[in-house]
Protein backbone atom coordinates (compact mmCIF):
# COMPACT_ATOMS: atom_id res chain seq x y z
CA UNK A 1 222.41 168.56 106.87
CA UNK A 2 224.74 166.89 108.80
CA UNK A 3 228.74 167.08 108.74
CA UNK A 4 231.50 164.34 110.27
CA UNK A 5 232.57 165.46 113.67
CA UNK A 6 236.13 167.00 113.49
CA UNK A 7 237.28 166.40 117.10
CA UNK A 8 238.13 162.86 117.96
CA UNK A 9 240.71 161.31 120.31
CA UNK A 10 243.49 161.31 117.46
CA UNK A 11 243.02 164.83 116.44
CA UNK A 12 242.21 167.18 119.34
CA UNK A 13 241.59 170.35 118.03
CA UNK A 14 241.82 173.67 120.29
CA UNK A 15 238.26 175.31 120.77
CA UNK A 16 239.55 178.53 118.13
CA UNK A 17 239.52 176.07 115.62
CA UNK A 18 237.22 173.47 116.59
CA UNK A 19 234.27 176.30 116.59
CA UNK A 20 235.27 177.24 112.83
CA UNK A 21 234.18 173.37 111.57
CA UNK A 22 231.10 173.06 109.49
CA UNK A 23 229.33 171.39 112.27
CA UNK A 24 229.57 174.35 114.80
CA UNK A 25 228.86 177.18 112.21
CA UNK A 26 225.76 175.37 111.00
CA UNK A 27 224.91 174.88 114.92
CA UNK A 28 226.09 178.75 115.49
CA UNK A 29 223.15 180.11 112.61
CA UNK A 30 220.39 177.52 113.91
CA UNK A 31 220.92 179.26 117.27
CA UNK A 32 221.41 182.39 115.58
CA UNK A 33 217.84 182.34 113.54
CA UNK A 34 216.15 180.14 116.59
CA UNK A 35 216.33 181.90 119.39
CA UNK A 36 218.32 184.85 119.50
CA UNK A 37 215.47 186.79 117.35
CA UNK A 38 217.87 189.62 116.67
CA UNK A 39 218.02 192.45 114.49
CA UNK A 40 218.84 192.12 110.72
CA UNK A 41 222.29 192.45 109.69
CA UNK A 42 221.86 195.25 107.80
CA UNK A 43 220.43 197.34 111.34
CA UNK A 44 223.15 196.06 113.10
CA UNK A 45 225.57 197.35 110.76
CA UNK A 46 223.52 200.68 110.63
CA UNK A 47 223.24 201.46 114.15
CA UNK A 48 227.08 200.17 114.81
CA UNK A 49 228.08 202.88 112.55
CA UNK A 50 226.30 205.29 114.22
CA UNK A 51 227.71 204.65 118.17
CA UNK A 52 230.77 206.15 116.12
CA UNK A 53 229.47 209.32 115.45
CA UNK A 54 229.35 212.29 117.25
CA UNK A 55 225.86 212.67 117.78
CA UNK A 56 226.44 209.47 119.53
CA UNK A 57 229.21 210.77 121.79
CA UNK A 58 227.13 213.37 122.85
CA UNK A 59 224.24 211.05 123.71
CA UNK A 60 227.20 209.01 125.56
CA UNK A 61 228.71 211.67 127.85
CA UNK A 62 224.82 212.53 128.87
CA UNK A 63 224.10 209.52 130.09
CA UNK A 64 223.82 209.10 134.21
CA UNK A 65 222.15 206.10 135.96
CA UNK A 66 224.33 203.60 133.68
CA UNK A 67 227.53 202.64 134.03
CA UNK A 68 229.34 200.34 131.46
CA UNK A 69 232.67 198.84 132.14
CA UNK A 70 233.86 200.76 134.91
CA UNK A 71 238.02 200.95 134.90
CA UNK A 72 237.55 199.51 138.46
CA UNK A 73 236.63 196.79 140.49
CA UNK A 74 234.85 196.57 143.73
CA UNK A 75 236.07 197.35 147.44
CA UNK A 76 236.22 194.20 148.91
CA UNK A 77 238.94 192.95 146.00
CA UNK A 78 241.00 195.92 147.28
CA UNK A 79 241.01 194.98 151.19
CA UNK A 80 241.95 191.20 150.28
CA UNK A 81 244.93 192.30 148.47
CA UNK A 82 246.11 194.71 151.14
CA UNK A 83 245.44 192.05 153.86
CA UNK A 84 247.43 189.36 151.93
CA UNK A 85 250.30 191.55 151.91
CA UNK A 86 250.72 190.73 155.55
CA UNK A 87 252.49 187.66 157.37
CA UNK A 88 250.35 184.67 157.21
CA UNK A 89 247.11 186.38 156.93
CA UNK A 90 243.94 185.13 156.08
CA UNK A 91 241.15 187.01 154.50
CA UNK A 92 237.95 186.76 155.99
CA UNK A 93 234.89 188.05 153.84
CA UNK A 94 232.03 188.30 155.91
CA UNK A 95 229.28 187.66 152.93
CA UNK A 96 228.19 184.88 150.14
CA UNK A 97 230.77 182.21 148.98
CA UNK A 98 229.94 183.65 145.86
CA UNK A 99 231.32 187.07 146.22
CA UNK A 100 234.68 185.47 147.84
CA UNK A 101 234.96 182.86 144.89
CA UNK A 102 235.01 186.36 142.38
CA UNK A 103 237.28 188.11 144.66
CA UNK A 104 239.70 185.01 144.47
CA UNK A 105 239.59 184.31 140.81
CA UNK A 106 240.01 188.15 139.92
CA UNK A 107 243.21 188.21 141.39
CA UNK A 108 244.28 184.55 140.25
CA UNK A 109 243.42 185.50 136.93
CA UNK A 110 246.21 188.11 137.02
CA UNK A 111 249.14 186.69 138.96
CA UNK A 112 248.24 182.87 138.14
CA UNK A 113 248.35 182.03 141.73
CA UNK A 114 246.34 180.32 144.02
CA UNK A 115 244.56 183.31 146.49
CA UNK A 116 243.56 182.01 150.18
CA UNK A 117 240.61 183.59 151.63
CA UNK A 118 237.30 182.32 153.34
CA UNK A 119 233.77 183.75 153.82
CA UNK A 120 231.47 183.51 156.61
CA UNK A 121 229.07 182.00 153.71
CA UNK A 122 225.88 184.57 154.33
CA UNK A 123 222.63 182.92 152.83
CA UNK A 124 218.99 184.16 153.13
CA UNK A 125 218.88 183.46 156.75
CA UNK A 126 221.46 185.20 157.60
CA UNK A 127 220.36 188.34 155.17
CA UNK A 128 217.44 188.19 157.46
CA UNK A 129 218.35 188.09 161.03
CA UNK A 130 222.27 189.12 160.46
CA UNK A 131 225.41 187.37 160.16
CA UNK A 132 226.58 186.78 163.81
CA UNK A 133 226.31 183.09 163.96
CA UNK A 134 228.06 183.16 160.61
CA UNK A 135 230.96 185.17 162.09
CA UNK A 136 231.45 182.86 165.22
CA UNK A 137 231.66 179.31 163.32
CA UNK A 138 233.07 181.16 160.56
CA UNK A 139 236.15 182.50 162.59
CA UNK A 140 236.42 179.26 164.52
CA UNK A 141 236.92 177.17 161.95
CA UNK A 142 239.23 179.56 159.63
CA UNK A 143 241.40 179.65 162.53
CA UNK A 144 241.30 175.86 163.35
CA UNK A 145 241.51 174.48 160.23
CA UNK A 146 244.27 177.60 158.10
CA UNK A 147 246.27 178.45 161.45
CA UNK A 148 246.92 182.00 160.39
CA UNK A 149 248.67 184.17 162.17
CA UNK A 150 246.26 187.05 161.83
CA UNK A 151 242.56 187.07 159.84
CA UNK A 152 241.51 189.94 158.21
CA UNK A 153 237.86 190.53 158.12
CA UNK A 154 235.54 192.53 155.50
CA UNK A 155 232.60 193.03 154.38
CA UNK A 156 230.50 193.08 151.33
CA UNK A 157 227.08 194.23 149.84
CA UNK A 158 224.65 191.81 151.66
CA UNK A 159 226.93 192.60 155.51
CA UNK A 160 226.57 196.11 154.54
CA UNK A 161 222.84 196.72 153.54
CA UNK A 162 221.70 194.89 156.70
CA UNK A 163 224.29 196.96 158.98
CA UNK A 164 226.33 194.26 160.45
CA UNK A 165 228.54 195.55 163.14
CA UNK A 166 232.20 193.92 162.42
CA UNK A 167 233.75 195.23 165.71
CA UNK A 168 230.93 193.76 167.95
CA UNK A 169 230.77 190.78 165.81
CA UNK A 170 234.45 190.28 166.83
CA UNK A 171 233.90 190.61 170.25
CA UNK A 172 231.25 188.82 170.38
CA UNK A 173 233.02 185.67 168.66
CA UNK A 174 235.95 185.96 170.78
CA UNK A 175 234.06 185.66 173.79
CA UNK A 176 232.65 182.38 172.30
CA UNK A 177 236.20 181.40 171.96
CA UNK A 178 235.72 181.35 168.02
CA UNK A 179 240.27 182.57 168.18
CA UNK A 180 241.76 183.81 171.45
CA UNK A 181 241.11 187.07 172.74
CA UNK A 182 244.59 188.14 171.83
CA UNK A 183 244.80 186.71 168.62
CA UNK A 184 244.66 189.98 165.79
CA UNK A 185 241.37 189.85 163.78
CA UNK A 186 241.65 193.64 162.15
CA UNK A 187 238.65 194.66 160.08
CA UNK A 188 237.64 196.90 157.47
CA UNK A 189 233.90 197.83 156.57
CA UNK A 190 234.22 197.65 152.00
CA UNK A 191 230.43 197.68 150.38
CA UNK A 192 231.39 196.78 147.26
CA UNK A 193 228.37 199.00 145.85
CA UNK A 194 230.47 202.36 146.14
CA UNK A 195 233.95 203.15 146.08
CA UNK A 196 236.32 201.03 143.81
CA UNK A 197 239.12 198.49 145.32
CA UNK A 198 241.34 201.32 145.47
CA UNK A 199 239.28 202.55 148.50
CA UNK A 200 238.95 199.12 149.49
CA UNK A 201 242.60 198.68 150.09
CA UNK A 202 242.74 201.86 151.57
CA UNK A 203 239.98 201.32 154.05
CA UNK A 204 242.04 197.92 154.90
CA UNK A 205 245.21 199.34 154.82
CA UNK A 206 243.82 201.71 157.53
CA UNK A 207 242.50 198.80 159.71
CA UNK A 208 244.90 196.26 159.72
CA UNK A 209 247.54 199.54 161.18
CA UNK A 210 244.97 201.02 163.56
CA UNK A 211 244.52 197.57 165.22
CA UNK A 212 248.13 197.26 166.15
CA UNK A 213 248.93 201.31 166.35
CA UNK A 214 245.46 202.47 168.53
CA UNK A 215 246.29 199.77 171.11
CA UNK A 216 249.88 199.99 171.33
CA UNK A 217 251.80 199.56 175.02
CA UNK A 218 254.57 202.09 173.68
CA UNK A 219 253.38 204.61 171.42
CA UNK A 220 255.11 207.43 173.36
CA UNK A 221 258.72 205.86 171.89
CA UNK A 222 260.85 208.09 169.97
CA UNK A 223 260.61 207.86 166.29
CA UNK A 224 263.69 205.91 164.68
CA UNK A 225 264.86 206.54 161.56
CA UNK A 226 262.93 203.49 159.63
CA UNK A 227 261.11 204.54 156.67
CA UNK A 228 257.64 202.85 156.21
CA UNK A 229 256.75 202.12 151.97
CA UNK A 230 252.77 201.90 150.98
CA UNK A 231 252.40 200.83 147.33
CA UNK A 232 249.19 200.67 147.14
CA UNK A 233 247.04 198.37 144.80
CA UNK A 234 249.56 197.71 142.08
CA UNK A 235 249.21 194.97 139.91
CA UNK A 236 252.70 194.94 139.19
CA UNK A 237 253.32 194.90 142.51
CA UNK A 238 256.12 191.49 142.89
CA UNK A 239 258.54 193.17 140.25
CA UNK A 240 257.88 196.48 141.80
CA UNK A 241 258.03 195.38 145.53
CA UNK A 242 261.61 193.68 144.69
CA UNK A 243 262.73 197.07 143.08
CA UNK A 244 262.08 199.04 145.97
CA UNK A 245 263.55 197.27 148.53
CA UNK A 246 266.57 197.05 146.17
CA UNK A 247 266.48 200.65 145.79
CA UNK A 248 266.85 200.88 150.05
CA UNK A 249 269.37 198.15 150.10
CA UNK A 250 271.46 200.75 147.96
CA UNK A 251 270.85 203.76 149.84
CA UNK A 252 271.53 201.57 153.12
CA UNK A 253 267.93 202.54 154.58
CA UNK A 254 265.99 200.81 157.14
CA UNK A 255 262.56 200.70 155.97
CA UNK A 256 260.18 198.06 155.22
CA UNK A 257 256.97 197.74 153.11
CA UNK A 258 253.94 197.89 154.57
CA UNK A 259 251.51 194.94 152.77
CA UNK A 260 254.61 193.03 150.56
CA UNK A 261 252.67 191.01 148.20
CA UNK A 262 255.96 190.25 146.36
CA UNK A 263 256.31 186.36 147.71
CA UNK A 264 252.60 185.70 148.26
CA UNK A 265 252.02 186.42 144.45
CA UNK A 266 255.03 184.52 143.44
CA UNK A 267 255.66 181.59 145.18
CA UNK A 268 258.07 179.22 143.89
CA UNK A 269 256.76 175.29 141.96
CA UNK A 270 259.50 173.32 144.62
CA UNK A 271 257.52 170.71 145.69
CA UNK A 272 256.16 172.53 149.10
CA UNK A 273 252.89 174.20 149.07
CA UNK A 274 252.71 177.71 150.50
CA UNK A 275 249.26 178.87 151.77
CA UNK A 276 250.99 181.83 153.43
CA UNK A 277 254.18 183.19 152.20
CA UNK A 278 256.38 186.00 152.73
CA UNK A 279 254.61 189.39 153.67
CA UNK A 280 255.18 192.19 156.39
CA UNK A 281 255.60 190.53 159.40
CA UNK A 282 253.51 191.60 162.46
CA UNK A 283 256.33 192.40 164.50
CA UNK A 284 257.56 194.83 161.58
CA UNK A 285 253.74 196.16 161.44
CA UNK A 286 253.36 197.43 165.31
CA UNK A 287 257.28 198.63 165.17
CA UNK A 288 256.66 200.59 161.37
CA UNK A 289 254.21 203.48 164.45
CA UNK A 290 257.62 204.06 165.43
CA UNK A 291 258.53 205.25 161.72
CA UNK A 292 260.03 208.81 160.79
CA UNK A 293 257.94 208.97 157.78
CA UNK A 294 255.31 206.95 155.32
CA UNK A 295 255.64 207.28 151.77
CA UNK A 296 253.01 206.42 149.79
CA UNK A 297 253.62 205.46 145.98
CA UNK A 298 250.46 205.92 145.24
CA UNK A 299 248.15 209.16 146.72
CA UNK A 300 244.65 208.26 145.83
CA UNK A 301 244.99 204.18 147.31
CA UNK A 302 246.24 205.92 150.67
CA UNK A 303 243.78 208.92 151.74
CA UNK A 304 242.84 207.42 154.70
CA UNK A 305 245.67 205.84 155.69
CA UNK A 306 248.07 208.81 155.00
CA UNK A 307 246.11 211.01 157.22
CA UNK A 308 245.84 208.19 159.80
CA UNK A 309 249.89 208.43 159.92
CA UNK A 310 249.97 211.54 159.96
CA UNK A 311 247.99 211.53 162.85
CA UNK A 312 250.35 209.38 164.51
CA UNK A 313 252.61 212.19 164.91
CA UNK A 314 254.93 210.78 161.18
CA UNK A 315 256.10 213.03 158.19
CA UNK A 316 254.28 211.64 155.03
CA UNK A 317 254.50 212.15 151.79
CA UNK A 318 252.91 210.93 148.54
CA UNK A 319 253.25 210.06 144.58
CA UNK A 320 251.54 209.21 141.81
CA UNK A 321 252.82 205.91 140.25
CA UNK A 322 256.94 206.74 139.93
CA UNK A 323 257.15 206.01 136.50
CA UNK A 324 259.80 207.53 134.28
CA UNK A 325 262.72 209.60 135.27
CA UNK A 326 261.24 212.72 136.84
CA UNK A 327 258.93 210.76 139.23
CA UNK A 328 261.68 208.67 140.24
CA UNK A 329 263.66 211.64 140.70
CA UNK A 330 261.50 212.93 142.97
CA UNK A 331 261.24 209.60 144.69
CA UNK A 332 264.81 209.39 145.05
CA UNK A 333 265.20 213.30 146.18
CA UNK A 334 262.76 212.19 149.33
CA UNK A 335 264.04 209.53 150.49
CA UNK A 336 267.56 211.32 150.62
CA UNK A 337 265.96 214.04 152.39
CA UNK A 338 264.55 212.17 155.01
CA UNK A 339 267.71 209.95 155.28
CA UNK A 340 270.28 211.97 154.90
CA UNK A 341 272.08 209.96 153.36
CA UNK A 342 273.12 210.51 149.26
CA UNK A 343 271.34 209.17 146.04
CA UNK A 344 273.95 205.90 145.19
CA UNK A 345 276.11 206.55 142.41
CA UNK A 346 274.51 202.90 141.12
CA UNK A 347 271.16 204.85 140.81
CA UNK A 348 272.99 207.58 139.49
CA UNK A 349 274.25 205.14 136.34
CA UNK A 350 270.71 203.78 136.38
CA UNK A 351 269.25 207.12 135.35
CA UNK A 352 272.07 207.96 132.87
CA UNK A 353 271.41 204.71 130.95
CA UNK A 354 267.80 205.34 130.73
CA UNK A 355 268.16 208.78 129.39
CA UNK A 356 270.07 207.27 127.16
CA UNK A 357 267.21 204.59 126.24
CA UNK A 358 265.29 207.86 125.86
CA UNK A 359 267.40 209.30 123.41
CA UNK A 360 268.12 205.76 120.63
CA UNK A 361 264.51 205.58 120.34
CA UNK A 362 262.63 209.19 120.76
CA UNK A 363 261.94 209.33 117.46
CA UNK A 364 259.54 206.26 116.83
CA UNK A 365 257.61 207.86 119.73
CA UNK A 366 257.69 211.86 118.84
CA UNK A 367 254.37 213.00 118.08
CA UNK A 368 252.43 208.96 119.04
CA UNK A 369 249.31 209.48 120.46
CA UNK A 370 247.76 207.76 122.87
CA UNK A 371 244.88 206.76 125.53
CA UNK A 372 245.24 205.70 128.81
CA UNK A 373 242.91 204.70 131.49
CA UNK A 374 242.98 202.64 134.75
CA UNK A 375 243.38 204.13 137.89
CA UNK A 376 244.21 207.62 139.41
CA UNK A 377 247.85 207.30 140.03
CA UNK A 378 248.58 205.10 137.38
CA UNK A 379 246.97 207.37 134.77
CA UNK A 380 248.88 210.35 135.73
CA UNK A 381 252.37 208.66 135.99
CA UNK A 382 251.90 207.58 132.91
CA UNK A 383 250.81 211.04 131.44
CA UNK A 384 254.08 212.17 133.08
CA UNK A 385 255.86 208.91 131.16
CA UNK A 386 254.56 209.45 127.93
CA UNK A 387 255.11 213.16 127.46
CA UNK A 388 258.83 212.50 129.08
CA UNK A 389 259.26 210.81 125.53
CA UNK A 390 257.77 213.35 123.47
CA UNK A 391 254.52 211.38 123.31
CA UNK A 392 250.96 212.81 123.25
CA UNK A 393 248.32 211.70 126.10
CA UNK A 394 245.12 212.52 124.51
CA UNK A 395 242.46 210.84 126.55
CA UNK A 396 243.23 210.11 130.10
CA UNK A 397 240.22 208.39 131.51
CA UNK A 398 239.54 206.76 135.05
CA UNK A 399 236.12 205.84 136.67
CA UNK A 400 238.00 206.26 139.80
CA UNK A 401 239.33 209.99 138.81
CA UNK A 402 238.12 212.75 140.81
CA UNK A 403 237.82 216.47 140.14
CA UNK A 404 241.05 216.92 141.78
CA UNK A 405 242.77 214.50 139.72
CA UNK A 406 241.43 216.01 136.75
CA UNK A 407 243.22 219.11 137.83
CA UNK A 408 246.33 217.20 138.64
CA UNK A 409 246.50 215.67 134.98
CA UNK A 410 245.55 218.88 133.52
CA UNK A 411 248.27 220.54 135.08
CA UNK A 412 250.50 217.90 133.93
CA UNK A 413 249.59 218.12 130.28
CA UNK A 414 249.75 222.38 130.64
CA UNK A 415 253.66 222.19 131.42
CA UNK A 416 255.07 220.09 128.31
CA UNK A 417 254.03 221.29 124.53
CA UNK A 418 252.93 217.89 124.12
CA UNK A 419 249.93 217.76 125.93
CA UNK A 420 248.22 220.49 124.15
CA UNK A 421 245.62 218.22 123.01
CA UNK A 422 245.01 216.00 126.12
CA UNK A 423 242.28 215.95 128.46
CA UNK A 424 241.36 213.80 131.32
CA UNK A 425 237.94 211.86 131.98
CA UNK A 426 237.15 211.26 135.80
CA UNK A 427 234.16 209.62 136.55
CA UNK A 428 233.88 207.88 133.07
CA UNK A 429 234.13 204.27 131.75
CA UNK A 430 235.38 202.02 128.62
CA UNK A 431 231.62 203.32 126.66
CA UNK A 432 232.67 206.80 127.08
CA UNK A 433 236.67 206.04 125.54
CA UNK A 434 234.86 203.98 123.02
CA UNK A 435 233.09 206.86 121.54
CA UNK A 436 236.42 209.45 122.12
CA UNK A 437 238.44 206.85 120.46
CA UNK A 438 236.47 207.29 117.26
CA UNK A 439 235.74 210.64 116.92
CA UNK A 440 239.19 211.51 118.06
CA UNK A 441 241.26 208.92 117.19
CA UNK A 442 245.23 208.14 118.68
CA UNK A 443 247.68 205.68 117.74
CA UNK A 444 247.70 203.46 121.06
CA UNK A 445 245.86 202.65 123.82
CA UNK A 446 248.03 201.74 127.15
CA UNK A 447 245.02 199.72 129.65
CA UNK A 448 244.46 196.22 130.95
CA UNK A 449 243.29 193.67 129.62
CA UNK A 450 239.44 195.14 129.18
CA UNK A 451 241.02 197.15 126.12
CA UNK A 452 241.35 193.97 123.76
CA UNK A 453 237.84 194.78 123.11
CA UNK A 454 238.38 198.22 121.91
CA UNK A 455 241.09 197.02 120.20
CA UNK A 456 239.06 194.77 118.29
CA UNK A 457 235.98 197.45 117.63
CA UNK A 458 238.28 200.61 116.62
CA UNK A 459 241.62 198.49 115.25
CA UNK A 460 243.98 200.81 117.27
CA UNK A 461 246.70 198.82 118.98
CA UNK A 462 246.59 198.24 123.13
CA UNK A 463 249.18 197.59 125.01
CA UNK A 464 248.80 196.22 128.77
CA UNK A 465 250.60 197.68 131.61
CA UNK A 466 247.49 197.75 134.23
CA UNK A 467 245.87 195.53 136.70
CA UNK A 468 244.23 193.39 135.22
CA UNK A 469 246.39 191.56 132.78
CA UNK A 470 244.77 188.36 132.32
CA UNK A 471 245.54 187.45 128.94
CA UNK A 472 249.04 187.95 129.17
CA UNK A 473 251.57 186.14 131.28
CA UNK A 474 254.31 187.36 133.72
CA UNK A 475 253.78 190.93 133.26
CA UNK A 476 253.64 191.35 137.40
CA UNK A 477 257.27 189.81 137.56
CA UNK A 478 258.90 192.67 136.62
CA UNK A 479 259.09 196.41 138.12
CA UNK A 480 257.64 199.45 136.13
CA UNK A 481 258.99 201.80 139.23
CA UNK A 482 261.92 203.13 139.52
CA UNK A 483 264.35 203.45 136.35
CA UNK A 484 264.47 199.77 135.93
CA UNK A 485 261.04 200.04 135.70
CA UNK A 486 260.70 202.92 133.24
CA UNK A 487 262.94 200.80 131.08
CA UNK A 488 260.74 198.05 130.94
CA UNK A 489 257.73 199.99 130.46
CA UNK A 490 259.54 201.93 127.70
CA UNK A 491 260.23 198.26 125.83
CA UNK A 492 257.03 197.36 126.44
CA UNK A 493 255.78 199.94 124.14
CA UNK A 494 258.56 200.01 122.01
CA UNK A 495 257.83 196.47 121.19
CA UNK A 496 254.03 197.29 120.13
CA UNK A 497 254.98 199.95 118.21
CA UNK A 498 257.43 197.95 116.37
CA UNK A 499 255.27 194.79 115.90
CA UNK A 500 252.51 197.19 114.21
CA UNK A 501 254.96 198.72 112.07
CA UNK A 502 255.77 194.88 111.03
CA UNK A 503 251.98 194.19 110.68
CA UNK A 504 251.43 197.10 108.32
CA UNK A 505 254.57 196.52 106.30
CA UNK A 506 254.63 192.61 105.27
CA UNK A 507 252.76 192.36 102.57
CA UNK A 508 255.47 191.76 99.23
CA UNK A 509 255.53 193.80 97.02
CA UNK A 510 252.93 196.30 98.27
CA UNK A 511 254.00 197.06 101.59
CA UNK A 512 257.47 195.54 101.67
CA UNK A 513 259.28 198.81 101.43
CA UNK A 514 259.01 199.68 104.89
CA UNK A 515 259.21 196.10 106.03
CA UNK A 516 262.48 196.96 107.77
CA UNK A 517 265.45 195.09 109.11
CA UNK A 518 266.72 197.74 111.37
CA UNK A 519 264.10 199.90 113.58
């Protein structure tokens, strides 16, 4: 049977509605009963209905030697986006164009901007005898052709399983004149086959400052009064960035942020094209060793580099994601402690209005429950939001989590009535949450972008506010620190718990009666 083509050059059709023409569904069940040789409806029905059940869950949380979406992505994507962070740096991924290209378009996908990096384009050979000749013409012609001001080398799985030394590599190219033998090339050693990018970054984060602090002429200068900012791998990290160095301008501190992504993830459409823009400068990375303290806004993307600090003779401290008005409190407490100088009466009215955001609209969120997952810190600032507003977490799930964090969230949930029913899930992924959010179901799910597909299998509303946010646009533009930030994050929900009331209530004259004006 054959149909007339719907797409032509005077009616382009979009692909949803292109694939819904007679021609592609009849093309859609000749595949179907052709070649995919699947199950009958009625056993695909049957055993969907039972991955809902309990019996399944248990079956679920036994499993060990599979994984299925993780709530992370690998090392190396980590290290790239704490290298980028710097002035005019170049990421150099010593491994496959292939792995590079993924890196790249992960992190497009999210800020819709172009993402410079290179790789020293491993093949078989090179899996064979190692990647040194790779390294030398790869490093001569990043820095010939880019002209960065620094390149920022890792790894990934192929470099790794055959034990390629990055730090002899280095040497070795420099002394072939691949870059000058004072020109930085920091490196960080990420197999993407353990770990998640939040380790990644770390391990970067740790590299990039150890090249400049281990060899530094005047490390036995007094410590100034500068305060050094880590934010870790945050994907809303331009909006966020741009709130915290707001938030010094108003205290008056000296500080600087240590990997600013904020202009190389948002670089203006004027006409000039920006492979490098923006960023820590290297100057301000060898003077932040001379730092009274390094705060890190996130704990579990800074282990390494925390302790390195610390080591460095600096006061440190850490949070988890300051989201809401507590955490920001805290924030805000620290920094006036280490400054001496007083929280700004304009924070002061910042916090006031919020709690008064709190207050209008605490009663469409009294008694909402919800999942979260993502990573560590996120997860547990936002267990912190959510019960701030009388909320219920109920499932609090990270593949990253650790047993510590566990502990962390369950101590969280133990000091506010509503977290009586929430529990947190390290180690697990979007298969185990599947299974919790049916046989324990919640109102919303807060995620990334991952979640649209348990949205569409168990109908319960997601709402994005997590690297990564691909179907979405714009989100990373605008801060969820701080209490600027709270406020938008508190919208943001607002607005999906309005638009489902909406959803639910349209329907004339069976629904209408809640189909509200006023919310």
């Amino acid at each position: 049977m054959t149909f007339p083509v719907s797409q032509d050059a005077d009616k382009v059709l979009d692909h949803f509605t292109l694939f819904r023409q007679p021609e592609y569904k009849a093309l859609f069940e000749r595949k179907k009963a052709e070649f995919e040789y699947g199950h009958s409806d009625e056993k695909v029905a049957e055993v969907s209905e039972w991955t809902k059940s309990e019996d399944y869950k248990a079956k679920n949380f036994a499993r060990e030697a599979v994984v299925i979406n993780p709530t992370k992505a690998c090392q190396p994507i980590g290290a790239m986006f704490a290298a980028q962070g710097f002035e005019g740096t170049l990421p150099f991924v010593h491994g496959s164009q292939g792995c590079v290209a993924y890196y790249r378009t992960h992190l497009t996908r999210h800020f819709k901007e172009p993402n410079s990096a290179v790789s020293s384009s491993m093949t078989e050979d090179a899996a064979v005898f190692g990647g040194l000749n790779n390294m030398i013409d790869g490093l001569a012609n990043a820095y010939t052709l880019y002209k960065p001001k620094m390149i920022a080398v890792l790894t990934t799985c192929m470099a790794e399983v055959i034990g390629d030394d990055l730090a002899g590599f280095i040497t070795n190219a420099k002394n072939k004149e691949s870059v000058p033998q004072d020109f930085p090339v920091p490196h960080a050693h990420t197999p993407a086959f353990v770990g998640s990018h939040i380790v990644g970054y770390d391990n970067m984060m740790k590299g990039i400052l150890s090249h400049f602090w281990d060899k530094a002429e005047n490390f036995d200068t007094p410590k100034d009064e500068s305060i050094n900012l880590i934010g870790g791998f945050d994907g809303y990290a331009v909006g966020n960035n741009r709130e915290l160095k707001r938030i010094f301008d108003l205290f008056g501190i000296t500080g600087r942020i240590l990997s600013d992504v904020s202009d190389v993830f948002d670089t203006p459409a004027d006409g000039e094209y920006r492979m490098y823009d923006g960023g820590t400068t290297l100057e301000e990375t060898k003077a932040a060793l001379h730092a009274k303290a390094t705060i890190s806004l996130q704990e579990y993307n800074t282990t390494q580099t925390l302790q390195f600090c610390k080591e460095k003779g600096q006061e440190v401290a850490k949070f988890n994601y300051p989201m809401g008005i507590a955490a920001t409190d805290e924030l805000l407490v620290k920094l006036s402690e280490l400054t001496g100088k007083p929280i700004p009466e304009a924070l002061k009215l910042e916090r006031g209005r919020l709690v008064d955001a709190f207050s209008d609209s605490h009663a469409h969120l009294h008694g909402k429950r919800f999942a979260i997952y993502g990573d560590p810190d996120f997860c547990l600032g936002m267990t912190r939001f959510l019960l701030e507003l009388g909320a219920e977490p109920v499932h609090i799930l990270s593949t990253s989590g650790s047993k510590k964090w566990e502990k962390q969230v369950q101590k969280t949930l133990d000091g506010s009535p509503f977290g009586k029913d929430g529990k947190a899930y390290g180690g697990k992924d979007l298969w185990h949450l599947r299974s919790l959010l049916f046989t324990d179901k919640v109102d919303y799910i807060i995620g990334n972008s991952y979640g649209k597909y348990l949205e569409r299998d168990t109908k319960i509303p997601l709402i994005r506010l997590t690297y990564p946010v691909f179907d979405r646009h714009h989100h990373h533009r605008y801060p969820t620190w701080g209490y600027q930030g709270a406020l938008n994050v508190l919208v943001r929900i607002l607005d999906r718990i309005f638009e489902d009331m909406d959803a639910t209530t349209n329907e004339v004259g069976k629904t209408d009666y809640s189909f509200d004006l006023i919310r």
